[in-house]
PDB file of N, CA and C in Angstrom:
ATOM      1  N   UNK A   1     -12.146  15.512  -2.049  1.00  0.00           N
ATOM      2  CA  UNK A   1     -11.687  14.138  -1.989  1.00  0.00           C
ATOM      3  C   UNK A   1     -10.454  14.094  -1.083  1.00  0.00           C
ATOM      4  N   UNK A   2     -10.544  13.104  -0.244  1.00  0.00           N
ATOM      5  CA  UNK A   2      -9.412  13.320   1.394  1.00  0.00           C
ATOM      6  C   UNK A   2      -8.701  11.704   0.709  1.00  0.00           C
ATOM      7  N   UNK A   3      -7.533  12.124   0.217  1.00  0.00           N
ATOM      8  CA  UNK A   3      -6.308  10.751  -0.140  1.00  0.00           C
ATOM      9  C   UNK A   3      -5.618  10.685   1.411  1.00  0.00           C
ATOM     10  N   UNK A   4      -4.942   9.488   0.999  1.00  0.00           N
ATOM     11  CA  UNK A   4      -4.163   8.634   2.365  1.00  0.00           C
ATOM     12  C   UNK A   4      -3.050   9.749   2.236  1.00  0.00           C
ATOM     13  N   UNK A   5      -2.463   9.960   3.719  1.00  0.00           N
ATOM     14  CA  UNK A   5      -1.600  10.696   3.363  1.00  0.00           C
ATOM     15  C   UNK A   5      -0.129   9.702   3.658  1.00  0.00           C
ATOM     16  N   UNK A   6       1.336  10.089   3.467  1.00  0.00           N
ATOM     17  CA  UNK A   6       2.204   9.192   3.832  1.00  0.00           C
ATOM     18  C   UNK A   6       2.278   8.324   4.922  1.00  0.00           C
ATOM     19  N   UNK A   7       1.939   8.602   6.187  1.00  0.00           N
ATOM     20  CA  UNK A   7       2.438   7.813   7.221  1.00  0.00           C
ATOM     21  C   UNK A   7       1.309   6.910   7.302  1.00  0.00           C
ATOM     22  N   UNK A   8      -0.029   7.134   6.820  1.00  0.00           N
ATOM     23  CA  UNK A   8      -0.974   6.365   6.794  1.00  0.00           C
ATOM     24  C   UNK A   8      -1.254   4.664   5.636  1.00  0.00           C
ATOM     25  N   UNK A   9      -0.144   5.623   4.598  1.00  0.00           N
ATOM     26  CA  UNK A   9       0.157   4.486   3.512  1.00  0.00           C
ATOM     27  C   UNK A   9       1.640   3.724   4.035  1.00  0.00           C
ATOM     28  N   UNK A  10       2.070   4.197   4.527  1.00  0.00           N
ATOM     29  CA  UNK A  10       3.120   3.642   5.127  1.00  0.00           C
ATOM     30  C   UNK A  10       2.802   2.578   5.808  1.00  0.00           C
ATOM     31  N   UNK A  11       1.966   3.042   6.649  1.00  0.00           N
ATOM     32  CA  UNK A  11       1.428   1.693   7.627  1.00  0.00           C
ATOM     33  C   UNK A  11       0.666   0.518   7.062  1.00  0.00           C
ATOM     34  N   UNK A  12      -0.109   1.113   5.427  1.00  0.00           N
ATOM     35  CA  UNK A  12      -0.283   0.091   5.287  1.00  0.00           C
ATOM     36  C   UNK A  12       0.192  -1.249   4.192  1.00  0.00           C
ATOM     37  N   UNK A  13       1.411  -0.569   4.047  1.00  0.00           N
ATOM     38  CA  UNK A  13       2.673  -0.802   3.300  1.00  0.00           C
ATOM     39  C   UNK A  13       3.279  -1.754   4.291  1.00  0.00           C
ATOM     40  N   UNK A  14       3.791  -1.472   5.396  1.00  0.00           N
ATOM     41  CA  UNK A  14       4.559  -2.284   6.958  1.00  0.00           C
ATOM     42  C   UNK A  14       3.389  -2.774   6.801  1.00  0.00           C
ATOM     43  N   UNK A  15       2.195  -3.093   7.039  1.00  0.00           N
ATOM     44  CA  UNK A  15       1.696  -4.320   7.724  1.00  0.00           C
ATOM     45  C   UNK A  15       1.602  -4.778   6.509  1.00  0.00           C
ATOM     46  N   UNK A  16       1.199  -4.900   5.434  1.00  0.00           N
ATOM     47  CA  UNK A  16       1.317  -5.878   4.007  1.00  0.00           C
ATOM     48  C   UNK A  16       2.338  -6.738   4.201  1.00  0.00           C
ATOM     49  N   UNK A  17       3.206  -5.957   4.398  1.00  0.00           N
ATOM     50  CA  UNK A  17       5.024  -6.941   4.436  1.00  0.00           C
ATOM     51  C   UNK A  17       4.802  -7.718   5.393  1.00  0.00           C
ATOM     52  N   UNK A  18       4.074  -7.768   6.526  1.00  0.00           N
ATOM     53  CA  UNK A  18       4.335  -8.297   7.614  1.00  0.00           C
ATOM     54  C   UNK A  18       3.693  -9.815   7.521  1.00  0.00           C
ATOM     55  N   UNK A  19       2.814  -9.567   6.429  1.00  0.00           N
ATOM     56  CA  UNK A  19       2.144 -11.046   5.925  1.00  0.00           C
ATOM     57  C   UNK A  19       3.687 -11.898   5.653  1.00  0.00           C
ATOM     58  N   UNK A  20       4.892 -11.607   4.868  1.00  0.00           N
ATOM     59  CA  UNK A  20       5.160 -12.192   4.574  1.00  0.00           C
ATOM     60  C   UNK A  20       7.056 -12.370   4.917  1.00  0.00           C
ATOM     61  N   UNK A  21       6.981 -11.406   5.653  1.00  0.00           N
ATOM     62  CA  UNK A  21       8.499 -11.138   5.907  1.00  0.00           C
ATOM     63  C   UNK A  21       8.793 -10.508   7.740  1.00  0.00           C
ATOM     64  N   UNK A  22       9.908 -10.480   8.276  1.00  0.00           N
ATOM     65  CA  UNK A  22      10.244  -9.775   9.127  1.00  0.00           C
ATOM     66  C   UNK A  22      10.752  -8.671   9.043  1.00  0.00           C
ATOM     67  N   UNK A  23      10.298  -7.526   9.751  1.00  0.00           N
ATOM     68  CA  UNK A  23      11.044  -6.345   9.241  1.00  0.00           C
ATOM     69  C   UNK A  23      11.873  -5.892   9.925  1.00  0.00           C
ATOM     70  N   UNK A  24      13.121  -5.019   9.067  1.00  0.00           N
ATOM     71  CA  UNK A  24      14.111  -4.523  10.167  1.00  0.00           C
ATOM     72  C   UNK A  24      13.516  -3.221  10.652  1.00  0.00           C
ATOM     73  N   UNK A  25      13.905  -2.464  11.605  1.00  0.00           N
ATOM     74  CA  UNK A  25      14.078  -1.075  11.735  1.00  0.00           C
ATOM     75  C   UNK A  25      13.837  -0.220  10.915  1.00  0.00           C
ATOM     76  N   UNK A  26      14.496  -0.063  10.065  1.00  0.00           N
ATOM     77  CA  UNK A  26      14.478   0.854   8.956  1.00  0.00           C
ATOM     78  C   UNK A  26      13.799   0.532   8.193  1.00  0.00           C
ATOM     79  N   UNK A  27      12.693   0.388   8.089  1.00  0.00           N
ATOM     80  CA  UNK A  27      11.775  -0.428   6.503  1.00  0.00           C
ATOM     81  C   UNK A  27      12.085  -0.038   5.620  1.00  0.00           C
ATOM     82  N   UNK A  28      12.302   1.711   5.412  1.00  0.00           N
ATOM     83  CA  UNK A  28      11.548   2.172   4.041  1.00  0.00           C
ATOM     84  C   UNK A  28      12.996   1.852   3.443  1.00  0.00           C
ATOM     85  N   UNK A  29      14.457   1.741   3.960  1.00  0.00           N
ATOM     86  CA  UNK A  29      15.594   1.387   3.160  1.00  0.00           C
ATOM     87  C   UNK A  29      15.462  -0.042   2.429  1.00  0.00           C
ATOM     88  N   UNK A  30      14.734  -0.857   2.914  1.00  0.00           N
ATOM     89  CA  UNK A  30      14.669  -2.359   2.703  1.00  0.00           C
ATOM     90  C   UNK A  30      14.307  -2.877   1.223  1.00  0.00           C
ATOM     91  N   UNK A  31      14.791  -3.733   0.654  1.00  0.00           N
ATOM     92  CA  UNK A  31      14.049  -3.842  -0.911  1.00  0.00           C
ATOM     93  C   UNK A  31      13.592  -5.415  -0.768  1.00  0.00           C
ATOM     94  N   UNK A  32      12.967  -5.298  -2.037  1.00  0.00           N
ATOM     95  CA  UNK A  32      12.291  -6.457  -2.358  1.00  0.00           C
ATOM     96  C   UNK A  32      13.019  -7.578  -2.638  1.00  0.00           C
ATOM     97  N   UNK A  33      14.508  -7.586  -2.654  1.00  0.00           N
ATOM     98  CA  UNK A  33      15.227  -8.550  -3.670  1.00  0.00           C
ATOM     99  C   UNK A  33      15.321  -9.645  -2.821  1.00  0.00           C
ATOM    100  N   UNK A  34      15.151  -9.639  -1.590  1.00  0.00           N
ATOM    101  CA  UNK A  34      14.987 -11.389  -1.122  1.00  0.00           C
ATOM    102  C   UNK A  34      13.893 -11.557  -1.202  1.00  0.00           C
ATOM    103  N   UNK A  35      12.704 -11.162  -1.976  1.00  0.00           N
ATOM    104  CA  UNK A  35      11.582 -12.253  -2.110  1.00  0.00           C
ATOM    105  C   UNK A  35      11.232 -13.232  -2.949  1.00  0.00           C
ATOM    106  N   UNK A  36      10.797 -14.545  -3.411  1.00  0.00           N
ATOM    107  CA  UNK A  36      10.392 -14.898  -4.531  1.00  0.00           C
ATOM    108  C   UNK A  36       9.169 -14.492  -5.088  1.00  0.00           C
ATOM    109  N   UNK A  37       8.830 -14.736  -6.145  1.00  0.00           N
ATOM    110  CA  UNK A  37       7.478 -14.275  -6.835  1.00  0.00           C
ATOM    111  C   UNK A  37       6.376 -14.766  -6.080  1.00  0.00           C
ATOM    112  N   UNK A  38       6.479 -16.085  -5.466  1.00  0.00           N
ATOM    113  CA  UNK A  38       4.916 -15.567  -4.576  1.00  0.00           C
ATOM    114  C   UNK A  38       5.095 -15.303  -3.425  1.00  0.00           C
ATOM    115  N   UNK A  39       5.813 -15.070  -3.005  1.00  0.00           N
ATOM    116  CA  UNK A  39       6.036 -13.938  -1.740  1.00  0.00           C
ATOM    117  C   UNK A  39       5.556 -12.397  -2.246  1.00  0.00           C
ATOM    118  N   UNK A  40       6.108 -11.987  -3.619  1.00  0.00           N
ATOM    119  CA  UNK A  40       5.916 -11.113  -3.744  1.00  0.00           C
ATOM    120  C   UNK A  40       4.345 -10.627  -4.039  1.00  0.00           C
ATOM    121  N   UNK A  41       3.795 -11.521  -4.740  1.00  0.00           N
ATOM    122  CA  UNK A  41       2.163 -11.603  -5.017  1.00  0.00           C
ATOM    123  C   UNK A  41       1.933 -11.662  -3.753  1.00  0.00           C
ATOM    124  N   UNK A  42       1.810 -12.523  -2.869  1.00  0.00           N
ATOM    125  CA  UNK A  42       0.718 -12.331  -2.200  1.00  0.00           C
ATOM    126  C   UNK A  42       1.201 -10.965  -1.325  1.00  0.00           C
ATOM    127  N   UNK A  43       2.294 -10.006  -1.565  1.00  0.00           N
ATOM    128  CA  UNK A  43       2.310  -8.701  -0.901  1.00  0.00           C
ATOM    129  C   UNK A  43       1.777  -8.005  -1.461  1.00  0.00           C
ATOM    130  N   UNK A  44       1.787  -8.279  -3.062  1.00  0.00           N
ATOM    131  CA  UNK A  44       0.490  -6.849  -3.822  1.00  0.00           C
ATOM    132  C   UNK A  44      -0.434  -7.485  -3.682  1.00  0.00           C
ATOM    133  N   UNK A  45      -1.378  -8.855  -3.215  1.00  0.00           N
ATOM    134  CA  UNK A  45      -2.238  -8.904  -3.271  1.00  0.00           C
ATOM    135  C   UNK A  45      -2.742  -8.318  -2.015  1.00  0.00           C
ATOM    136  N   UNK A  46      -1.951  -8.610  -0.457  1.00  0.00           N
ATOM    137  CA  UNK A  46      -2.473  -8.221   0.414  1.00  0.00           C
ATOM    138  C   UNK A  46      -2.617  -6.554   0.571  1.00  0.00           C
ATOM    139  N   UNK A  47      -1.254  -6.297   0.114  1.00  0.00           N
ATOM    140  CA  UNK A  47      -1.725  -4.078  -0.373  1.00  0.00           C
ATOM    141  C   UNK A  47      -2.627  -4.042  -0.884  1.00  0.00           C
ATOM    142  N   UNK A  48      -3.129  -4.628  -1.623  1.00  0.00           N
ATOM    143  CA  UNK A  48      -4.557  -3.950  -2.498  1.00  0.00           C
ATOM    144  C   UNK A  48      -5.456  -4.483  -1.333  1.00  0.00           C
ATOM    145  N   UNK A  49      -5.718  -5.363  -0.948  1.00  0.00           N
ATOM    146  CA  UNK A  49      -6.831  -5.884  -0.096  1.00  0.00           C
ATOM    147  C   UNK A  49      -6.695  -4.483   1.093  1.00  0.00           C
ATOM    148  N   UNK A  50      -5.656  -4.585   1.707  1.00  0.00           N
ATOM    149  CA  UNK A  50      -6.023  -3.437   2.723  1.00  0.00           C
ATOM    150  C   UNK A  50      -6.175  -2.076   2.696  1.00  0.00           C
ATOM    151  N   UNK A  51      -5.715  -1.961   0.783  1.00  0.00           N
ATOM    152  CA  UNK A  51      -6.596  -0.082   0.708  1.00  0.00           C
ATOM    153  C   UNK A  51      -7.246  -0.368   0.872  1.00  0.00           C
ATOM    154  N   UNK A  52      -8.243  -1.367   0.009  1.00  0.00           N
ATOM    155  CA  UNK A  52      -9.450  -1.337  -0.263  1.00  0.00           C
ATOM    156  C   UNK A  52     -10.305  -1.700   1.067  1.00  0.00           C
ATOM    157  N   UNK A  53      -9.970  -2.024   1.657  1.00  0.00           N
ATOM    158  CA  UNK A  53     -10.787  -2.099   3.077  1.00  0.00           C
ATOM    159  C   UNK A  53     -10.674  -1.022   3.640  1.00  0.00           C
ATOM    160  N   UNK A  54      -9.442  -0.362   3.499  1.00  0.00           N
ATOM    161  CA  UNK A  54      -9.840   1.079   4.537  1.00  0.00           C
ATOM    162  C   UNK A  54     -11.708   1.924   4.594  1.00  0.00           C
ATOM    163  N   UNK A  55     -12.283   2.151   5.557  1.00  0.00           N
ATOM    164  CA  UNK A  55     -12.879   3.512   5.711  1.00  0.00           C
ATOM    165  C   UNK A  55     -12.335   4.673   4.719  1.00  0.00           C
ATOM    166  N   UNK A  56     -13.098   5.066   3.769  1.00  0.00           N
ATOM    167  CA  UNK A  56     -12.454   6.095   3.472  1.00  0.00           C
ATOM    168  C   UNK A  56     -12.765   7.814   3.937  1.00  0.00           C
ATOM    169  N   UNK A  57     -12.081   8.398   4.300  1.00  0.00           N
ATOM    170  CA  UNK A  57     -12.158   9.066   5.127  1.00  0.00           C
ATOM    171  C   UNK A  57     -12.270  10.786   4.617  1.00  0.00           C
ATOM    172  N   UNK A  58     -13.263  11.158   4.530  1.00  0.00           N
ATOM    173  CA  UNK A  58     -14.170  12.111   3.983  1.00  0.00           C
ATOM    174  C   UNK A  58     -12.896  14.216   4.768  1.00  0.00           C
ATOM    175  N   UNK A  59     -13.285  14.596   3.891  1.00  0.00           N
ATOM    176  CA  UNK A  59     -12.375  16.158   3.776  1.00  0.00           C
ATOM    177  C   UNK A  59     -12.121  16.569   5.527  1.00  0.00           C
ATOM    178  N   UNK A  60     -14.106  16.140   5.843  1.00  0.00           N
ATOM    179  CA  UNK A  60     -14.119  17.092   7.741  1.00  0.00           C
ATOM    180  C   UNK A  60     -13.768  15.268   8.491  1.00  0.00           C
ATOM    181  N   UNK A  61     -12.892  14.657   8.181  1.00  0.00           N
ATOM    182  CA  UNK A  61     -12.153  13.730   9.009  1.00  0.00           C
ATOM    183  C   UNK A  61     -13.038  12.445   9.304  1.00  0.00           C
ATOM    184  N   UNK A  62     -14.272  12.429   9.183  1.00  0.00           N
ATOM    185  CA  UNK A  62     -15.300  11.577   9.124  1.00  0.00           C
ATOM    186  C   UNK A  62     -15.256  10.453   8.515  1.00  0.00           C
ATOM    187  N   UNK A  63     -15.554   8.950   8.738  1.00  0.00           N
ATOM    188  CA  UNK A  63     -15.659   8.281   7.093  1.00  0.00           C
ATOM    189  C   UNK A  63     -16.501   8.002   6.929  1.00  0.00           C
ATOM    190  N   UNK A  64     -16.563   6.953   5.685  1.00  0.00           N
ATOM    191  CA  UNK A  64     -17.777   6.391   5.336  1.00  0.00           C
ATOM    192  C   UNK A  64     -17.646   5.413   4.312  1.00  0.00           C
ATOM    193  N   UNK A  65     -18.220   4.506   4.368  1.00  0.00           N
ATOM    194  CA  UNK A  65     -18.277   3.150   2.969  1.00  0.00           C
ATOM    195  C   UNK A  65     -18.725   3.189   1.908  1.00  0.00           C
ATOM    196  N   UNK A  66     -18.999   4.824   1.771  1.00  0.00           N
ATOM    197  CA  UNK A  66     -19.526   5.346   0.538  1.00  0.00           C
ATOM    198  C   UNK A  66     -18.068   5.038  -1.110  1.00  0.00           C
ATOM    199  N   UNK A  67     -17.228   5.098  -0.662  1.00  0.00           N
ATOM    200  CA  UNK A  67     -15.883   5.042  -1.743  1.00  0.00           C
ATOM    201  C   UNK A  67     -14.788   4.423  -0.623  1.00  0.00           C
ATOM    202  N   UNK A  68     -13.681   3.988  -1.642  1.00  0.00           N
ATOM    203  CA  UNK A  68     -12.682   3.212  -1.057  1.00  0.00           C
ATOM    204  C   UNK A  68     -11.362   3.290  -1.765  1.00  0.00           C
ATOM    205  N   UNK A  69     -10.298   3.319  -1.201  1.00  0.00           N
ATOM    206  CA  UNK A  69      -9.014   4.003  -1.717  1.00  0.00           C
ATOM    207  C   UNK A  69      -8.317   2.373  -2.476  1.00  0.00           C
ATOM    208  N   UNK A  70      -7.884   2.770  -3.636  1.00  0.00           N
ATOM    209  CA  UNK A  70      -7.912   2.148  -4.510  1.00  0.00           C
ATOM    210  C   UNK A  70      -6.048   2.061  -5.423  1.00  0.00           C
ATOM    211  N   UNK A  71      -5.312   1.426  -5.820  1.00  0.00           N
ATOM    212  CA  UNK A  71      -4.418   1.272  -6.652  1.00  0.00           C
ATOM    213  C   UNK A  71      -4.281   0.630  -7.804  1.00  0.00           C
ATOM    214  N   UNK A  72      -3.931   0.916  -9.176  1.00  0.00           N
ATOM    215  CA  UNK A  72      -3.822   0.128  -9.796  1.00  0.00           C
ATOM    216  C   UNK A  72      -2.366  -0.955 -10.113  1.00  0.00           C
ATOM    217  N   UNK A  73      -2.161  -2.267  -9.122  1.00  0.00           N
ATOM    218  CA  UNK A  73      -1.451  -2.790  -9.544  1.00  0.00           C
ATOM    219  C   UNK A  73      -1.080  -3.679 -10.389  1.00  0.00           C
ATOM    220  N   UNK A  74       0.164  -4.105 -10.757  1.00  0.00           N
ATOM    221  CA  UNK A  74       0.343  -5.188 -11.702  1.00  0.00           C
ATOM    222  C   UNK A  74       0.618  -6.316 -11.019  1.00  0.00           C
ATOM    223  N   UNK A  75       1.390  -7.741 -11.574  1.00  0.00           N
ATOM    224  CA  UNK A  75       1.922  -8.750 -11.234  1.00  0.00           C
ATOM    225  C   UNK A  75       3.563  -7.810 -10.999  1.00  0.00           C
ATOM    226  N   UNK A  76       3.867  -7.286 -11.786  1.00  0.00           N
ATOM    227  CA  UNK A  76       4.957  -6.438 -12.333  1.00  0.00           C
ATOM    228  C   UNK A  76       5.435  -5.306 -11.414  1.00  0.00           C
ATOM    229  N   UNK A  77       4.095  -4.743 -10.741  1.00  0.00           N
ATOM    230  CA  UNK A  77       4.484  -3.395  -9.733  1.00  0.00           C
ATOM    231  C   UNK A  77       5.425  -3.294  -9.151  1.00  0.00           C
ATOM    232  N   UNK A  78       6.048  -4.515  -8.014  1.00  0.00           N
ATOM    233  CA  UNK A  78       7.024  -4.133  -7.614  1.00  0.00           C
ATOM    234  C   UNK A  78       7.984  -4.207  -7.991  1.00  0.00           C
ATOM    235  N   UNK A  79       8.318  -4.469  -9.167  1.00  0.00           N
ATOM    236  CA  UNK A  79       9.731  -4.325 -10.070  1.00  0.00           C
ATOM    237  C   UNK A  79      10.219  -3.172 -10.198  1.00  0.00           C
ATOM    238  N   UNK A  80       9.208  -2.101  -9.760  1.00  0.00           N
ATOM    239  CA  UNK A  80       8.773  -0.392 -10.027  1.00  0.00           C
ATOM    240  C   UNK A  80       9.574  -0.100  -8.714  1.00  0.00           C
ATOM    241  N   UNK A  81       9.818  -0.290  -7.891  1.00  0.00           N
ATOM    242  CA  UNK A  81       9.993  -0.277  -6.264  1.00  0.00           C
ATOM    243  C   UNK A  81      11.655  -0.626  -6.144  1.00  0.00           C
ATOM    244  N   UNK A  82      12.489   0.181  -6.154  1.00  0.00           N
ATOM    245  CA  UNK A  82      13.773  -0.651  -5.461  1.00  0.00           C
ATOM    246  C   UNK A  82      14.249  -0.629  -3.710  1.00  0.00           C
ATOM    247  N   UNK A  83      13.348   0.147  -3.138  1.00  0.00           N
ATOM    248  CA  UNK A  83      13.466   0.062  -2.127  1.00  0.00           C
ATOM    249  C   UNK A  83      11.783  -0.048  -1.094  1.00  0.00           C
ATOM    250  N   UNK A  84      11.325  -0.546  -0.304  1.00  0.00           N
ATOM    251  CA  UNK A  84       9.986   0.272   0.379  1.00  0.00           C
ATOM    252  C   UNK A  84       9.237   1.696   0.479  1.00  0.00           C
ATOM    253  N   UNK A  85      10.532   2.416   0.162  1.00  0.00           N
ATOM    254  CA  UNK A  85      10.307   3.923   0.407  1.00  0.00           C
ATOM    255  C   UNK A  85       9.561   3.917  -0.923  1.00  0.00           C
ATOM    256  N   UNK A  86      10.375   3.475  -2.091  1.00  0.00           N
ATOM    257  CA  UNK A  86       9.885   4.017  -3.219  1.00  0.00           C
ATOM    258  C   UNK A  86       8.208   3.420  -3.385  1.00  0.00           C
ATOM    259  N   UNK A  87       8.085   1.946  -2.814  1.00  0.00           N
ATOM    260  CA  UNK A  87       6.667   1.533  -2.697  1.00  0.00           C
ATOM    261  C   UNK A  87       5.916   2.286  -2.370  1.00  0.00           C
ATOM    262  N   UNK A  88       6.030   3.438  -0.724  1.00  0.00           N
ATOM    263  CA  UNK A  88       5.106   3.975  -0.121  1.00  0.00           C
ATOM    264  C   UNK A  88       5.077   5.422  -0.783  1.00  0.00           C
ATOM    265  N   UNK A  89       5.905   5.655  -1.684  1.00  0.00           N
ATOM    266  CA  UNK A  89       5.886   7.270  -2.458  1.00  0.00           C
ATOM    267  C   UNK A  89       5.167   6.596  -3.522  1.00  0.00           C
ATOM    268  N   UNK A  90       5.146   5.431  -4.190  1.00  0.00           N
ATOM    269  CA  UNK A  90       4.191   5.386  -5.081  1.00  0.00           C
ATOM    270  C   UNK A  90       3.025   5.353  -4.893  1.00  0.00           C
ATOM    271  N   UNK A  91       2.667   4.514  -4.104  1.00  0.00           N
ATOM    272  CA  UNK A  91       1.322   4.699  -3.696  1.00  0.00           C
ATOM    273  C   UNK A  91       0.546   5.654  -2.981  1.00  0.00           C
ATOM    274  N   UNK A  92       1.393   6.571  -2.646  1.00  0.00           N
ATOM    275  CA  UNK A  92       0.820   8.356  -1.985  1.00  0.00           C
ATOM    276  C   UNK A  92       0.553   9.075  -3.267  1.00  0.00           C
ATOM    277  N   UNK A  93       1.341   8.613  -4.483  1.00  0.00           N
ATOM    278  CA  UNK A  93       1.058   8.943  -5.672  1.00  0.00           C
ATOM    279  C   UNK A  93       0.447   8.744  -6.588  1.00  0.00           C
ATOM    280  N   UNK A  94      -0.058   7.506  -6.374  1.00  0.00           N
ATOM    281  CA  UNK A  94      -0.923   7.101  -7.493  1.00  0.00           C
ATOM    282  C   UNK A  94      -2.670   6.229  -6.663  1.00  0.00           C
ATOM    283  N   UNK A  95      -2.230   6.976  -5.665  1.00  0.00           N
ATOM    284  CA  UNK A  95      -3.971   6.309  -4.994  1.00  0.00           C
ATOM    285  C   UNK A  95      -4.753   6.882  -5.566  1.00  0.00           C
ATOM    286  N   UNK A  96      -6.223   6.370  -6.007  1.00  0.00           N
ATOM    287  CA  UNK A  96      -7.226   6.387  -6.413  1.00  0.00           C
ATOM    288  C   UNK A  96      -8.293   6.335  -5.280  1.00  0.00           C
ATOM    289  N   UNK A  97      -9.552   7.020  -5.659  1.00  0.00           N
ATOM    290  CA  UNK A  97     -10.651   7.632  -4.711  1.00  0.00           C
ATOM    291  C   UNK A  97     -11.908   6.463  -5.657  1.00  0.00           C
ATOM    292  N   UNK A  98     -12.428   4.998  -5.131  1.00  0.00           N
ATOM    293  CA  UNK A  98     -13.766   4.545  -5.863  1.00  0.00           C
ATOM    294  C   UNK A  98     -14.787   4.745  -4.876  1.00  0.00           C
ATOM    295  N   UNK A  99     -15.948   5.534  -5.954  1.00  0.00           N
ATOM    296  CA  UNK A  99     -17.461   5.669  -5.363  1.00  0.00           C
ATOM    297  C   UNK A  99     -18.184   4.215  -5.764  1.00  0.00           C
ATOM    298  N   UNK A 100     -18.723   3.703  -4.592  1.00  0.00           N
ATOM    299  CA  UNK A 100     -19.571   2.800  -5.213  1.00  0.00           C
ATOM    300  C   UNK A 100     -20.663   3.110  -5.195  1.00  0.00           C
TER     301      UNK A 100
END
């Protein structure tokens, strides 16, 4: 089973945000605390939408639409997060592999 590795969740961490914010330079220092709550939803909604669209990408580098990389979030998740960094270490950490 081939998981996202950091710079790959990273990216899709920066473009989530990008739905809804401008980013500085430094992302991964950046926190959540200027967002309101649906700013913040529709950023876990759009993170989950774009694991789950990834290709998932098989051990010999290949992919396939056979399974799809997966998180379990809350309304609550990013309360978990005080900075971006900590967003993109969670989710290198807690991605999930679904076979459909």
């Amino acid at each position: 089973m081939a998981l996202l590795n950091r710079d790959q969740v990273k990216a899709v961490v920066t473009d989530s945000l990008k739905v809804i914010a401008d980013l500085p330079d430094d992302v991964e220092s950046s926190t959540f605390a200027n967002l309101n709550d649906e700013q913040k939803q529709i950023f876990l909604k759009t993170l989950k939408d774009k694991l789950n669209e990834l290709l998932y990408i098989k051990d010999d580098g290949t992919t396939t639409d056979d399974a799809y990389y997966d998180v379990d979030l809350t309304p609550d998740s990013i309360d978990l997060w005080p900075t971006v960094k900590d967003c993109i270490d969670w989710v290198v950490e807690n991605q999930n592999v679904v076979y459909r």
